[in-house]
Protein backbone atom coordinates (compact mmCIF):
# COMPACT_ATOMS: atom_id res chain seq x y z
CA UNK A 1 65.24 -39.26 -39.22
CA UNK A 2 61.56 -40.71 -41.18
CA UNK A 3 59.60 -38.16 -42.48
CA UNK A 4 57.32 -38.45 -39.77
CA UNK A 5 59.43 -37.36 -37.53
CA UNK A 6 60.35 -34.39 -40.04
CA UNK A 7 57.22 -33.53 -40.52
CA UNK A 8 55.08 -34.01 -37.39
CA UNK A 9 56.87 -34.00 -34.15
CA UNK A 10 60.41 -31.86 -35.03
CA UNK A 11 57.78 -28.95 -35.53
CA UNK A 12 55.02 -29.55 -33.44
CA UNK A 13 56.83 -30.17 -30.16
CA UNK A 14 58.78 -28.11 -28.15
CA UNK A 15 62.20 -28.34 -27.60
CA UNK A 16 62.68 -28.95 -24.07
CA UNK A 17 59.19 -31.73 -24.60
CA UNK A 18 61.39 -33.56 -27.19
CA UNK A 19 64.66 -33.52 -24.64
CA UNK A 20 62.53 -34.98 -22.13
CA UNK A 21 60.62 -37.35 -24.12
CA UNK A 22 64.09 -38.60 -25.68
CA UNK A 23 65.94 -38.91 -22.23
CA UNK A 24 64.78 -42.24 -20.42
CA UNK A 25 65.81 -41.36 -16.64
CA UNK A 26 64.31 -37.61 -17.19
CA UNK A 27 60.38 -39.11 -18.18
CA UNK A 28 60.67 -41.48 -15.51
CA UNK A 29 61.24 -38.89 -13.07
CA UNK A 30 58.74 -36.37 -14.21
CA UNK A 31 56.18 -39.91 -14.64
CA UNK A 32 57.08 -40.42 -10.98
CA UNK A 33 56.54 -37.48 -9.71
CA UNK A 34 53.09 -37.48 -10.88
CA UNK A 35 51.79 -40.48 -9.49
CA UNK A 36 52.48 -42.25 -12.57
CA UNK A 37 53.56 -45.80 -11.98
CA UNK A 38 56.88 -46.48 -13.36
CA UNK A 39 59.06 -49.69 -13.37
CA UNK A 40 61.83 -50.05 -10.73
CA UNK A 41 65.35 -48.58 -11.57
CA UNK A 42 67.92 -50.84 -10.19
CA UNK A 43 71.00 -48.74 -11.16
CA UNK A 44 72.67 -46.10 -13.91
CA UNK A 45 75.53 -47.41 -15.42
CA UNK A 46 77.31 -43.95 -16.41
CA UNK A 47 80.58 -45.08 -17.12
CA UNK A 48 83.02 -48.10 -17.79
CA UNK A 49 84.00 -48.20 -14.22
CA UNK A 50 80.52 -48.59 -12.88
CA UNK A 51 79.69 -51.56 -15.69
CA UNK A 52 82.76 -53.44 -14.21
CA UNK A 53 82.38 -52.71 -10.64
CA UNK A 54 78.44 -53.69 -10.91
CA UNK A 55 77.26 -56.95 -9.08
CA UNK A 56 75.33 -59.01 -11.53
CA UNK A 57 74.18 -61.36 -8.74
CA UNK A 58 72.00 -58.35 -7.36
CA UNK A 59 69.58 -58.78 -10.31
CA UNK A 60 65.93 -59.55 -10.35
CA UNK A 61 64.96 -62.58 -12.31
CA UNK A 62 63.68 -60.94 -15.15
CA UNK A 63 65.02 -57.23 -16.25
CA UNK A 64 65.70 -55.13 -19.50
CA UNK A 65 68.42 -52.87 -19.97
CA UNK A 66 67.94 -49.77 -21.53
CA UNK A 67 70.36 -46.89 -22.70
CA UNK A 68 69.19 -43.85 -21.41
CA UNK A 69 69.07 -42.35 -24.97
CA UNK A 70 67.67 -44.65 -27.85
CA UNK A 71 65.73 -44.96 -30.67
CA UNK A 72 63.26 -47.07 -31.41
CA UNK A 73 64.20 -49.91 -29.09
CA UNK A 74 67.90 -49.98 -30.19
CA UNK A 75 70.06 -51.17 -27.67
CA UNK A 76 67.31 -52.71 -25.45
CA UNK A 77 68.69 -55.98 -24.10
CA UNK A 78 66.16 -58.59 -22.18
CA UNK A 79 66.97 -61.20 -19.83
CA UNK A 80 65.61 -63.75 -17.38
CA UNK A 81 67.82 -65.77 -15.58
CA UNK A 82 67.26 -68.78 -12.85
């Protein structure tokens, strides 16, 4: 953890803000909800059964995918396809 992090938003923030903030699915929800335009979710991968049962074919031409939890755009993976 940076020392920004340390020092600003560990003690400035509530707990239950920073779950939310820090759980992808959660703020989109809540953003939702509110009239907040959000991008489309085209599925939740939860396990290893659902990756390998998942059609790939069903994919828009362009689309990132996310883990639900991350930090700092680790694990972010971008694609366009034809």
């Amino acid at each position: 953890m940076n020392s920004r992090n340390l020092e600003y938003i560990r003690p400035n923030n509530l707990k239950r803000a920073k779950k939310l903030a820090d759980n992808k699915l959660l703020s989109k929800a809540l953003l939702k909800k509110n009239g907040i335009a959000v991008p489309e979710l085209i599925a939740v991968i939860k396990n290893q059964a659902d990756l390998e049962n998942f059609n790939w074919q069903t994919l828009p031409p362009s689309f990132a995918l996310k883990p639900n939890r991350g930090f700092g755009g680790e694990g972010i993976c971008c694609a366009l396809h034809a």
